[in-house]
C-alpha atoms as a PDB file:
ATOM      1  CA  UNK A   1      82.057  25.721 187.364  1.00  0.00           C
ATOM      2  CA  UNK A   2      82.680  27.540 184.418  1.00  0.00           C
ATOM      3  CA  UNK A   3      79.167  27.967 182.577  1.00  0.00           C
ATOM      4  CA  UNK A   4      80.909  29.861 179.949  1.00  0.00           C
ATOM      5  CA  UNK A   5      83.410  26.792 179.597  1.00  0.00           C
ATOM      6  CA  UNK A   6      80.149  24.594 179.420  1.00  0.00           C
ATOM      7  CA  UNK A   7      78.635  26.616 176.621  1.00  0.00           C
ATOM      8  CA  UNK A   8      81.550  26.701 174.500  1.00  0.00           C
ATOM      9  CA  UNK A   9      82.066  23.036 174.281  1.00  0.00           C
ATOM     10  CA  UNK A  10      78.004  22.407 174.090  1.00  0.00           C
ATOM     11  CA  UNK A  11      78.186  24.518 170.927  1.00  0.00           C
ATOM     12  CA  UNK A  12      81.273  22.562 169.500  1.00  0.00           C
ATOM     13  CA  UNK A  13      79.786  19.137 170.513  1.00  0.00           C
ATOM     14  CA  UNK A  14      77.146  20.124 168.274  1.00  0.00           C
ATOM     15  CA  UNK A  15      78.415  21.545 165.010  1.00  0.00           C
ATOM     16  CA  UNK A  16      80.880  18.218 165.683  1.00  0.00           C
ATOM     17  CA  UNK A  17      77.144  16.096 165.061  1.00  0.00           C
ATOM     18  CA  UNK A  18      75.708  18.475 162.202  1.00  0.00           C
ATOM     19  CA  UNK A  19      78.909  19.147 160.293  1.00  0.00           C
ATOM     20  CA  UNK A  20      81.259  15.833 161.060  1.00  0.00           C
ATOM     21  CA  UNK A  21      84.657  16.044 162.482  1.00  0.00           C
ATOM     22  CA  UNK A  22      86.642  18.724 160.156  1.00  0.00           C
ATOM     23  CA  UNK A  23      90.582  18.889 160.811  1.00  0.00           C
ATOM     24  CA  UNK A  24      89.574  22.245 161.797  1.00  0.00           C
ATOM     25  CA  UNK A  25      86.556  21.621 163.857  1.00  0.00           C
ATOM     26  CA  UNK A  26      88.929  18.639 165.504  1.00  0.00           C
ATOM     27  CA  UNK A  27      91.448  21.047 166.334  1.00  0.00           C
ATOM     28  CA  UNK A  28      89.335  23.488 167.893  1.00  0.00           C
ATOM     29  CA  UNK A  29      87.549  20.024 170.079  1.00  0.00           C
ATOM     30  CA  UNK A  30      91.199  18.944 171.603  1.00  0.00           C
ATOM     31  CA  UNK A  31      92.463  22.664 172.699  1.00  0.00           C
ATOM     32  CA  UNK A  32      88.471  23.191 174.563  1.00  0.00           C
ATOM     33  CA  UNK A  33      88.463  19.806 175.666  1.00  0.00           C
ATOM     34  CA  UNK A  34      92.423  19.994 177.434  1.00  0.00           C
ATOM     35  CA  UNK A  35      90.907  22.509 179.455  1.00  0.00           C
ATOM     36  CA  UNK A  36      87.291  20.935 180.776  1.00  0.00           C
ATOM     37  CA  UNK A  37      87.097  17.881 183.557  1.00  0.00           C
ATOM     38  CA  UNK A  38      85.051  15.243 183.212  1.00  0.00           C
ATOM     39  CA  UNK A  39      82.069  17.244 185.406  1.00  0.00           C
ATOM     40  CA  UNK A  40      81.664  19.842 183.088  1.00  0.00           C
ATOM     41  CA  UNK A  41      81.726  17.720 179.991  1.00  0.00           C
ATOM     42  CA  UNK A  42      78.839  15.922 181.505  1.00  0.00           C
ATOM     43  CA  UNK A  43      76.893  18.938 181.991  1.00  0.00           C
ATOM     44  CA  UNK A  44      77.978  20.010 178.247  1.00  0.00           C
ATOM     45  CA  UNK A  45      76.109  17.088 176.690  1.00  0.00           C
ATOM     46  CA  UNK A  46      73.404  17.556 179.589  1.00  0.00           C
ATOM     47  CA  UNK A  47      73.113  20.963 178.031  1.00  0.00           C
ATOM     48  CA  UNK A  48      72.560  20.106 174.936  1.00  0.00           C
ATOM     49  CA  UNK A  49      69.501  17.643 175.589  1.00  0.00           C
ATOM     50  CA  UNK A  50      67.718  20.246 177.372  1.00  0.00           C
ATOM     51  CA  UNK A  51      67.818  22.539 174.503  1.00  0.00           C
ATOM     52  CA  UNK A  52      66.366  20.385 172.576  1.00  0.00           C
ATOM     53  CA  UNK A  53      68.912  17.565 170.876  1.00  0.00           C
ATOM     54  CA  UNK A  54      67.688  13.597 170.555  1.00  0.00           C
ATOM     55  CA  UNK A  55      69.900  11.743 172.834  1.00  0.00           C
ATOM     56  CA  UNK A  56      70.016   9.028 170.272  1.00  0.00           C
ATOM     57  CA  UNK A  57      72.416  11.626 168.661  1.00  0.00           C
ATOM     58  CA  UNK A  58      74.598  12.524 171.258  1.00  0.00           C
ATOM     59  CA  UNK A  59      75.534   8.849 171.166  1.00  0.00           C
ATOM     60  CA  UNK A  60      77.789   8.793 167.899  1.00  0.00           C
ATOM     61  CA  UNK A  61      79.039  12.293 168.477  1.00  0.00           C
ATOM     62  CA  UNK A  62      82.961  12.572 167.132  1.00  0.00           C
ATOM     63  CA  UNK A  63      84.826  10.956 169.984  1.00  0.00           C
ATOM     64  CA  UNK A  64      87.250  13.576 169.603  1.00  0.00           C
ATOM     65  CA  UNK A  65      86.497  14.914 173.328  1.00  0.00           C
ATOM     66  CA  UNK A  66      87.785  11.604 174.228  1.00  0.00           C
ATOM     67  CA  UNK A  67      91.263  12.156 173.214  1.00  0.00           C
ATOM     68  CA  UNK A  68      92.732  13.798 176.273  1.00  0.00           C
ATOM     69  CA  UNK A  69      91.258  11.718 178.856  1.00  0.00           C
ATOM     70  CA  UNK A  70      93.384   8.814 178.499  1.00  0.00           C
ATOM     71  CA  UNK A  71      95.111   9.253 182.055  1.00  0.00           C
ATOM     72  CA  UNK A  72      91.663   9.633 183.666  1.00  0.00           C
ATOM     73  CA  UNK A  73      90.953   6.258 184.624  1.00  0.00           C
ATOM     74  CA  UNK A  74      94.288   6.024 186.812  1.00  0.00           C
ATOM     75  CA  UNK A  75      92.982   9.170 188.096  1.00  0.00           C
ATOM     76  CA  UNK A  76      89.643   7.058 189.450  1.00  0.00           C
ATOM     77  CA  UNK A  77      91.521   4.481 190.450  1.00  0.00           C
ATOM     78  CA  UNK A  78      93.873   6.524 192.994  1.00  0.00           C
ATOM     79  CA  UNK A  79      90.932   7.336 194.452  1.00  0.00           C
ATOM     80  CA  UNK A  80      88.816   4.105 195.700  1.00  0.00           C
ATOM     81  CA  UNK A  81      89.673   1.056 197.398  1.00  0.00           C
ATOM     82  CA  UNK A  82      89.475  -2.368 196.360  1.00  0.00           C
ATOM     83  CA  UNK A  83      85.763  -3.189 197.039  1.00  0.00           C
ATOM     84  CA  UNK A  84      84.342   0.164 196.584  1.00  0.00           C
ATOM     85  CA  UNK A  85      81.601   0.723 193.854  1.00  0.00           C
ATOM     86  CA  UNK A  86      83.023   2.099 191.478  1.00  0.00           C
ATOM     87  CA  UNK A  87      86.192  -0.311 191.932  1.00  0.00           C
ATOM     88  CA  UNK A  88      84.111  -3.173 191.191  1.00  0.00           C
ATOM     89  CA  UNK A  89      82.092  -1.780 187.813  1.00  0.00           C
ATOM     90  CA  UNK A  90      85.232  -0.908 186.323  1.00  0.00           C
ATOM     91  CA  UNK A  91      86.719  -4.737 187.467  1.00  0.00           C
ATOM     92  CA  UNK A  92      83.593  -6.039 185.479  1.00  0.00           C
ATOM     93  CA  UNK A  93      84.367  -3.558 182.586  1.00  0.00           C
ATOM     94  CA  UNK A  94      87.843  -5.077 182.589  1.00  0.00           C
ATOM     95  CA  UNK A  95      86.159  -8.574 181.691  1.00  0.00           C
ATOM     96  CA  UNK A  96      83.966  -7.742 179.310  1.00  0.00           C
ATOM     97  CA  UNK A  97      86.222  -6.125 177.704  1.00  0.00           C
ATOM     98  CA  UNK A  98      88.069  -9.017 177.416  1.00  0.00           C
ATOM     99  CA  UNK A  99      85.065 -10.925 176.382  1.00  0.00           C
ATOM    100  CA  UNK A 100      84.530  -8.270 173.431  1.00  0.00           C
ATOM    101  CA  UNK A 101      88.276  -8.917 172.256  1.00  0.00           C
ATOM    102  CA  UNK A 102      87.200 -12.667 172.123  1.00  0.00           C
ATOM    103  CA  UNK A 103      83.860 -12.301 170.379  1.00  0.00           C
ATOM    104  CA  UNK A 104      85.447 -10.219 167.388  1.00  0.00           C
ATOM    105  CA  UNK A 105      88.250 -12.971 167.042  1.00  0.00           C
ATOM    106  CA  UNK A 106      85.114 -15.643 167.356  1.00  0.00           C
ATOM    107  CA  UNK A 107      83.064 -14.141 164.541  1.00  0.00           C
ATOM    108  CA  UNK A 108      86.392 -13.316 162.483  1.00  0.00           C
ATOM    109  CA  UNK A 109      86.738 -16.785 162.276  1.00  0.00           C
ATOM    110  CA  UNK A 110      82.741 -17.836 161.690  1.00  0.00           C
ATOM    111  CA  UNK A 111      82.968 -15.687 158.849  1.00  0.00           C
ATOM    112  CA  UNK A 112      85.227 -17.650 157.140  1.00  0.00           C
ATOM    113  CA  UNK A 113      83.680 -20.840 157.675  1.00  0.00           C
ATOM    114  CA  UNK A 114      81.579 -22.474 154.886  1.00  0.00           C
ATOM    115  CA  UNK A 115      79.299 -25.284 157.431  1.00  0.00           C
ATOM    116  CA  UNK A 116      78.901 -25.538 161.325  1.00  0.00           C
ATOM    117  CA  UNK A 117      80.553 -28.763 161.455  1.00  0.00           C
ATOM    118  CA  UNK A 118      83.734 -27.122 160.058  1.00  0.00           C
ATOM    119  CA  UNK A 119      84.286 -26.072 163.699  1.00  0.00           C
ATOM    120  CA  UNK A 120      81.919 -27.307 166.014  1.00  0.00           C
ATOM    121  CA  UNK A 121      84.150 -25.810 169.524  1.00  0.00           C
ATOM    122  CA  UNK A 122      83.889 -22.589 168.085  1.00  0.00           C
ATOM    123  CA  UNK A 123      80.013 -22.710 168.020  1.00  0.00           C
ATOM    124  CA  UNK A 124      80.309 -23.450 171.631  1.00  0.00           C
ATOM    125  CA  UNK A 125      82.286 -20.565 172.649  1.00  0.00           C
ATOM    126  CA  UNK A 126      80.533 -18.189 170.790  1.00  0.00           C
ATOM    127  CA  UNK A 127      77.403 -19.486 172.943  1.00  0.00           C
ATOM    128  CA  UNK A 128      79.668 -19.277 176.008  1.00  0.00           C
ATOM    129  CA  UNK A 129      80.719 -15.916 175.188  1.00  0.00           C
ATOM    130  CA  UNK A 130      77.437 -14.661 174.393  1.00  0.00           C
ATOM    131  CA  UNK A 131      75.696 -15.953 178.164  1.00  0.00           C
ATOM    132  CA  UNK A 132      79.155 -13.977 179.781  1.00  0.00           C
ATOM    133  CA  UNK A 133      78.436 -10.636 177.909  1.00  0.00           C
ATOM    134  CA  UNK A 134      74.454 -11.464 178.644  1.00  0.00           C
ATOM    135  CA  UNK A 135      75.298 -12.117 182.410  1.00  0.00           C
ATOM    136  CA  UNK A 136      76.501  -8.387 182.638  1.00  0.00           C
ATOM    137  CA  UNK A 137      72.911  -7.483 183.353  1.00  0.00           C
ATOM    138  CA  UNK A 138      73.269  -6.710 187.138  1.00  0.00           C
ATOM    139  CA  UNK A 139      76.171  -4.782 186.978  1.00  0.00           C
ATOM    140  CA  UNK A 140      73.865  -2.488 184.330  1.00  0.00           C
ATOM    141  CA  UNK A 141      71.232  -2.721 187.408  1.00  0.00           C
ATOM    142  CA  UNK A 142      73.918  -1.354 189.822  1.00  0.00           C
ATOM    143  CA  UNK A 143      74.298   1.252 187.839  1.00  0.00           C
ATOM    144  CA  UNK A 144      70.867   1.854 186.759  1.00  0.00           C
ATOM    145  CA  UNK A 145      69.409   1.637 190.124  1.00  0.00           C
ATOM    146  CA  UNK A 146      72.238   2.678 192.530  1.00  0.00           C
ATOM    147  CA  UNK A 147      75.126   4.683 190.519  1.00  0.00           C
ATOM    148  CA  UNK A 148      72.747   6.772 188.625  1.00  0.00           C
ATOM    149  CA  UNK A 149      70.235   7.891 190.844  1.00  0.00           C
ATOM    150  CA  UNK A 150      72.491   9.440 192.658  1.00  0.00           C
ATOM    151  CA  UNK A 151      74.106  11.333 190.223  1.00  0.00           C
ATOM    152  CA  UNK A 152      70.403  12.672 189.128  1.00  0.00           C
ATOM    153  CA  UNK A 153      70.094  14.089 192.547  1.00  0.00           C
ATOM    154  CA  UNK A 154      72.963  16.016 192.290  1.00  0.00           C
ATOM    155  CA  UNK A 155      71.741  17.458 188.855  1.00  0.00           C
ATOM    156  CA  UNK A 156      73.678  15.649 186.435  1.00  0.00           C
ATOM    157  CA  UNK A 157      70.901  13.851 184.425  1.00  0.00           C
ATOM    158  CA  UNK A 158      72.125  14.105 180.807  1.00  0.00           C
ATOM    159  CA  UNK A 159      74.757  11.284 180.633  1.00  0.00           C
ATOM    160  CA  UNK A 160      72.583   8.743 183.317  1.00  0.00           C
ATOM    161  CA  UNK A 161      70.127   9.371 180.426  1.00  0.00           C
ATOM    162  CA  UNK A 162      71.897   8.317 177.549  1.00  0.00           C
ATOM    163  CA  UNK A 163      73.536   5.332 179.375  1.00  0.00           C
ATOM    164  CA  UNK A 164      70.479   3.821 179.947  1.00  0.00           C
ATOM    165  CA  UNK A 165      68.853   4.037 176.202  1.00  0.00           C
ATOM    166  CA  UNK A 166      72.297   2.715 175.521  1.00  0.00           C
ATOM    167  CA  UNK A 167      71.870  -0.083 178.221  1.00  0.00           C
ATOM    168  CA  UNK A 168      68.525  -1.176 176.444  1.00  0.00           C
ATOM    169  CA  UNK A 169      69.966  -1.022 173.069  1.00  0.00           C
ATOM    170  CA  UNK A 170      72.632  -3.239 174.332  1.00  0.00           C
ATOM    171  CA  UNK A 171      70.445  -5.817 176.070  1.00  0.00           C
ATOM    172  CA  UNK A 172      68.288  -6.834 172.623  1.00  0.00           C
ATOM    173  CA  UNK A 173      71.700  -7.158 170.361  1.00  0.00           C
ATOM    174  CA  UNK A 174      72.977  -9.199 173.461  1.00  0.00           C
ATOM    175  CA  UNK A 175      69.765 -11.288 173.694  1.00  0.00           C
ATOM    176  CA  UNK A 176      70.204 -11.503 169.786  1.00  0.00           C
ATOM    177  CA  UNK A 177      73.461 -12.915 169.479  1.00  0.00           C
ATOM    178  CA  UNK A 178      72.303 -15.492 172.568  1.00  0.00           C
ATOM    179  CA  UNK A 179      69.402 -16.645 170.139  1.00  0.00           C
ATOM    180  CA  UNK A 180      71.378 -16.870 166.962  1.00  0.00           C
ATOM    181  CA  UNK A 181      74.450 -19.123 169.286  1.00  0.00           C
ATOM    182  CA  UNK A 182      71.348 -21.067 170.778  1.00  0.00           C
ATOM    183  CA  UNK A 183      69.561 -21.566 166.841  1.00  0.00           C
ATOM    184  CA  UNK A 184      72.795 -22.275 164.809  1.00  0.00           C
ATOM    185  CA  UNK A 185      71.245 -25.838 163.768  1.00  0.00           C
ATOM    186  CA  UNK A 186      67.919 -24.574 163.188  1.00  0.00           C
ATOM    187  CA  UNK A 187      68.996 -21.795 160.895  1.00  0.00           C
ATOM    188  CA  UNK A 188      70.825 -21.578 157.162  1.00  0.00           C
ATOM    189  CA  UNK A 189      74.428 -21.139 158.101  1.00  0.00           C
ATOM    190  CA  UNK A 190      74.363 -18.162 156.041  1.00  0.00           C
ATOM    191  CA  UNK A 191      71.809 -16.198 157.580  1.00  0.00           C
ATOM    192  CA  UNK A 192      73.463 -17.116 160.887  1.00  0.00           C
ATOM    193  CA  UNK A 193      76.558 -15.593 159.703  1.00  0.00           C
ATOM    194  CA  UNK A 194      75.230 -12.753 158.917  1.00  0.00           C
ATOM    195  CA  UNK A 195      73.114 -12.355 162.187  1.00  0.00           C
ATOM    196  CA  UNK A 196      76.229 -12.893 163.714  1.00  0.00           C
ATOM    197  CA  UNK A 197      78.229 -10.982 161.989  1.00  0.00           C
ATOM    198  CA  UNK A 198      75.976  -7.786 162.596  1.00  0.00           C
ATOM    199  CA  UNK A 199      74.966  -8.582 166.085  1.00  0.00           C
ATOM    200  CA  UNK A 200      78.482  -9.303 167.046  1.00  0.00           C
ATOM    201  CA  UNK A 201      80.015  -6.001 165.448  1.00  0.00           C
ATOM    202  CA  UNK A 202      77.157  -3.895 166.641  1.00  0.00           C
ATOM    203  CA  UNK A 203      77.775  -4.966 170.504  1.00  0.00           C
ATOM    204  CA  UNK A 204      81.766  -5.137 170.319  1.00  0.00           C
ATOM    205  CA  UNK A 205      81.670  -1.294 168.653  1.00  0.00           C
ATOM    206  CA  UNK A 206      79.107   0.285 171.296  1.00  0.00           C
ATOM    207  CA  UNK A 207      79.673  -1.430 174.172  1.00  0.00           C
ATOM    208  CA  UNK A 208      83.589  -0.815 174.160  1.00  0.00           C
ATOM    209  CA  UNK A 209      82.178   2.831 173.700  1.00  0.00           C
ATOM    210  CA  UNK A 210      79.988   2.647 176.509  1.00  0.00           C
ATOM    211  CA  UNK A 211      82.740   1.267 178.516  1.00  0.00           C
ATOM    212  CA  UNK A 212      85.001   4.129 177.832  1.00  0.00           C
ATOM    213  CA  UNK A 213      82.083   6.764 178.413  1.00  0.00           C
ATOM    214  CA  UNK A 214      81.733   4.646 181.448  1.00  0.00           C
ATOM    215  CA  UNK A 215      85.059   5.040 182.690  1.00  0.00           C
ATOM    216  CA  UNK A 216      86.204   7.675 181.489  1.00  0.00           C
ATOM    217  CA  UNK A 217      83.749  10.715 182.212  1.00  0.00           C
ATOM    218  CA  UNK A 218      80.657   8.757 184.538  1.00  0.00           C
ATOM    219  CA  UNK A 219      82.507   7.571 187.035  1.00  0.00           C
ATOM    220  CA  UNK A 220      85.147  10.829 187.777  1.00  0.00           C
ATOM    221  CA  UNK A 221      81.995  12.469 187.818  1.00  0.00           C
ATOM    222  CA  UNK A 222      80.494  10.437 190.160  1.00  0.00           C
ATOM    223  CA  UNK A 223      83.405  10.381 192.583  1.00  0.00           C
ATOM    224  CA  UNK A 224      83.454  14.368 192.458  1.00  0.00           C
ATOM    225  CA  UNK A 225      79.925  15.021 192.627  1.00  0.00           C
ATOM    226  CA  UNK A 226      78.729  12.114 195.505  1.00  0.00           C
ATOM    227  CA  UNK A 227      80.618  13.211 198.249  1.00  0.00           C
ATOM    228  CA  UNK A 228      80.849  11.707 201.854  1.00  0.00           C
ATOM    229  CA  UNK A 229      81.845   7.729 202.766  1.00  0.00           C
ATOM    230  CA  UNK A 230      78.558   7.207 204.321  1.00  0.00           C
ATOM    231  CA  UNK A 231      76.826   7.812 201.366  1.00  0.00           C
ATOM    232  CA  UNK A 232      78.780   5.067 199.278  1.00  0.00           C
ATOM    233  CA  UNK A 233      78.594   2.465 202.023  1.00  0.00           C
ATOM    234  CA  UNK A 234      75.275   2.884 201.634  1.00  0.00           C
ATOM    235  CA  UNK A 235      75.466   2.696 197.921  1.00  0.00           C
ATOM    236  CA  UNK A 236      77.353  -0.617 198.704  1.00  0.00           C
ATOM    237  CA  UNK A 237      75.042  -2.163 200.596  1.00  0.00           C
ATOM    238  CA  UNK A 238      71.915  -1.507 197.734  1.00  0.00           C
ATOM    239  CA  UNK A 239      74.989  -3.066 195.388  1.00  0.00           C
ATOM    240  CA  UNK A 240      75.051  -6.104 197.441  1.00  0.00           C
ATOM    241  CA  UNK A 241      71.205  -6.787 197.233  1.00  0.00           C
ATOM    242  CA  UNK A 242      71.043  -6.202 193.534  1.00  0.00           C
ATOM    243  CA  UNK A 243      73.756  -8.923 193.199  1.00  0.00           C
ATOM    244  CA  UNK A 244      77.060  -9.262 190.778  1.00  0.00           C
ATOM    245  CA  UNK A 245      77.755 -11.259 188.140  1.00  0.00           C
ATOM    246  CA  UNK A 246      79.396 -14.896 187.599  1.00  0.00           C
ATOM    247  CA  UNK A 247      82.699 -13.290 186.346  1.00  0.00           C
ATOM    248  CA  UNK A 248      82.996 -10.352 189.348  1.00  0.00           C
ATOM    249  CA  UNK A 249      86.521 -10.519 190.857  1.00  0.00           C
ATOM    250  CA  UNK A 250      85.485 -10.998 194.929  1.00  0.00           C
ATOM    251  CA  UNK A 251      83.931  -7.765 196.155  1.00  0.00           C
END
């Protein structure tokens, strides 16, 4: 591992949050960042909590670091078998993903209403939708109890860190939008829209962000750092107690 490597890009990552993302300060992100695996970008952001930065601010960093990991997921994927761990979270991601695409179509449309009873079915899905996205809560236990403790004992307890507070942020917008679907005759049709509206951009924006973390740098790190088959059949077996959710493909 390349500590110098990890420096570097900890420095960048952080004039990225203070100063914004310059054409210059871009520029300088995507030559670093063609050169560092997902391990040491982990440990860059790691790096930068332990000397001192709020993880609430590591969370809207300039996702410029993202740019040249688009081929890393197929990467993952060449790796595991159907069934495996991480197989299955990213499965799940796949779904809500596609529940995401829905819900910002859903409340596209709510917006434009003037009354419920404009478009009563679409009331219904949105409540559908929002007890789908909801019912992604054990596949955040998975990871929260399984997938991440792991990875702490192997040192890498920045990004399990941030994917939690990012979990719990999550979960109240979630339970939000599940209250407002629920209330929709109880409340002006106004105020729903906006609680909607907000709710519904808030969760489509950060969890697709999540995701992407997710896939993208958590779980190649994962697979490099928690070594040995034994160790993930285990891991499988704690995943099979915690349980799945309604819309996991068969595991």
């Amino acid at each position: 591992m390349d500590q110098n490597k990890i420096d570097k890009l900890a420095d960048l990552l952080n004039r990225l949050n203070q100063e914004g993302a310059t054409k210059e300060l871009r520029e300088e992100a995507l030559k670093l960042v063609t050169n560092i695996d997902p391990v040491e970008l982990s440990l860059a952001e790691q790096k930068l909590i332990q000397d001192g930065m709020d993880p609430e601010n590591l969370r809207h960093l300039c996702d410029v670091h993202m740019e040249v990991l688009s081929d890393e997921l197929d990467k993952v994927k060449a790796q595991i078998s159907t069934g495996h761990v991480i197989d299955t979270l990213i499965a799940e991601h796949n779904k809500i993903k596609d529940f995401l695409t829905e819900l910002e179509a859903i409340n596209f449309e709510i917006q434009k209403l003037n009354n419920k009873e404009d478009n009563p079915g679409l009331m219904k899905r949105l409540l559908e939708l929002a007890i789908l996205i909801l019912d992604a809560e054990n596949h955040h236990l998975r990871e929260e109890n399984v997938l991440f403790p792991e990875l702490e004992k192997r040192e890498i307890t920045g990004p399990p860190r941030i994917m939690r507070m990012e979990h719990d942020a999550l979960r109240l917008r979630k339970r939000a939008l599940k209250e407002a679907a629920e209330n929709v005759n109880e409340l002006d049709f106004n105020i729903f829209k906006e609680l909607v509206d907000e709710t519904s951009k808030y969760i489509v924006f950060n969890l697709r962000d999540h995701i992407y973390k997710e896939d993208h740098i958590l779980y190649p790190t994962a697979l490099e750092r928690i070594i040995g088959s034994e160790i993930w059949d285990d891991m499988k077996i704690q995943c099979d107690k915690i349980g799945y959710c309604s819309f996991t493909p068969s595991v």
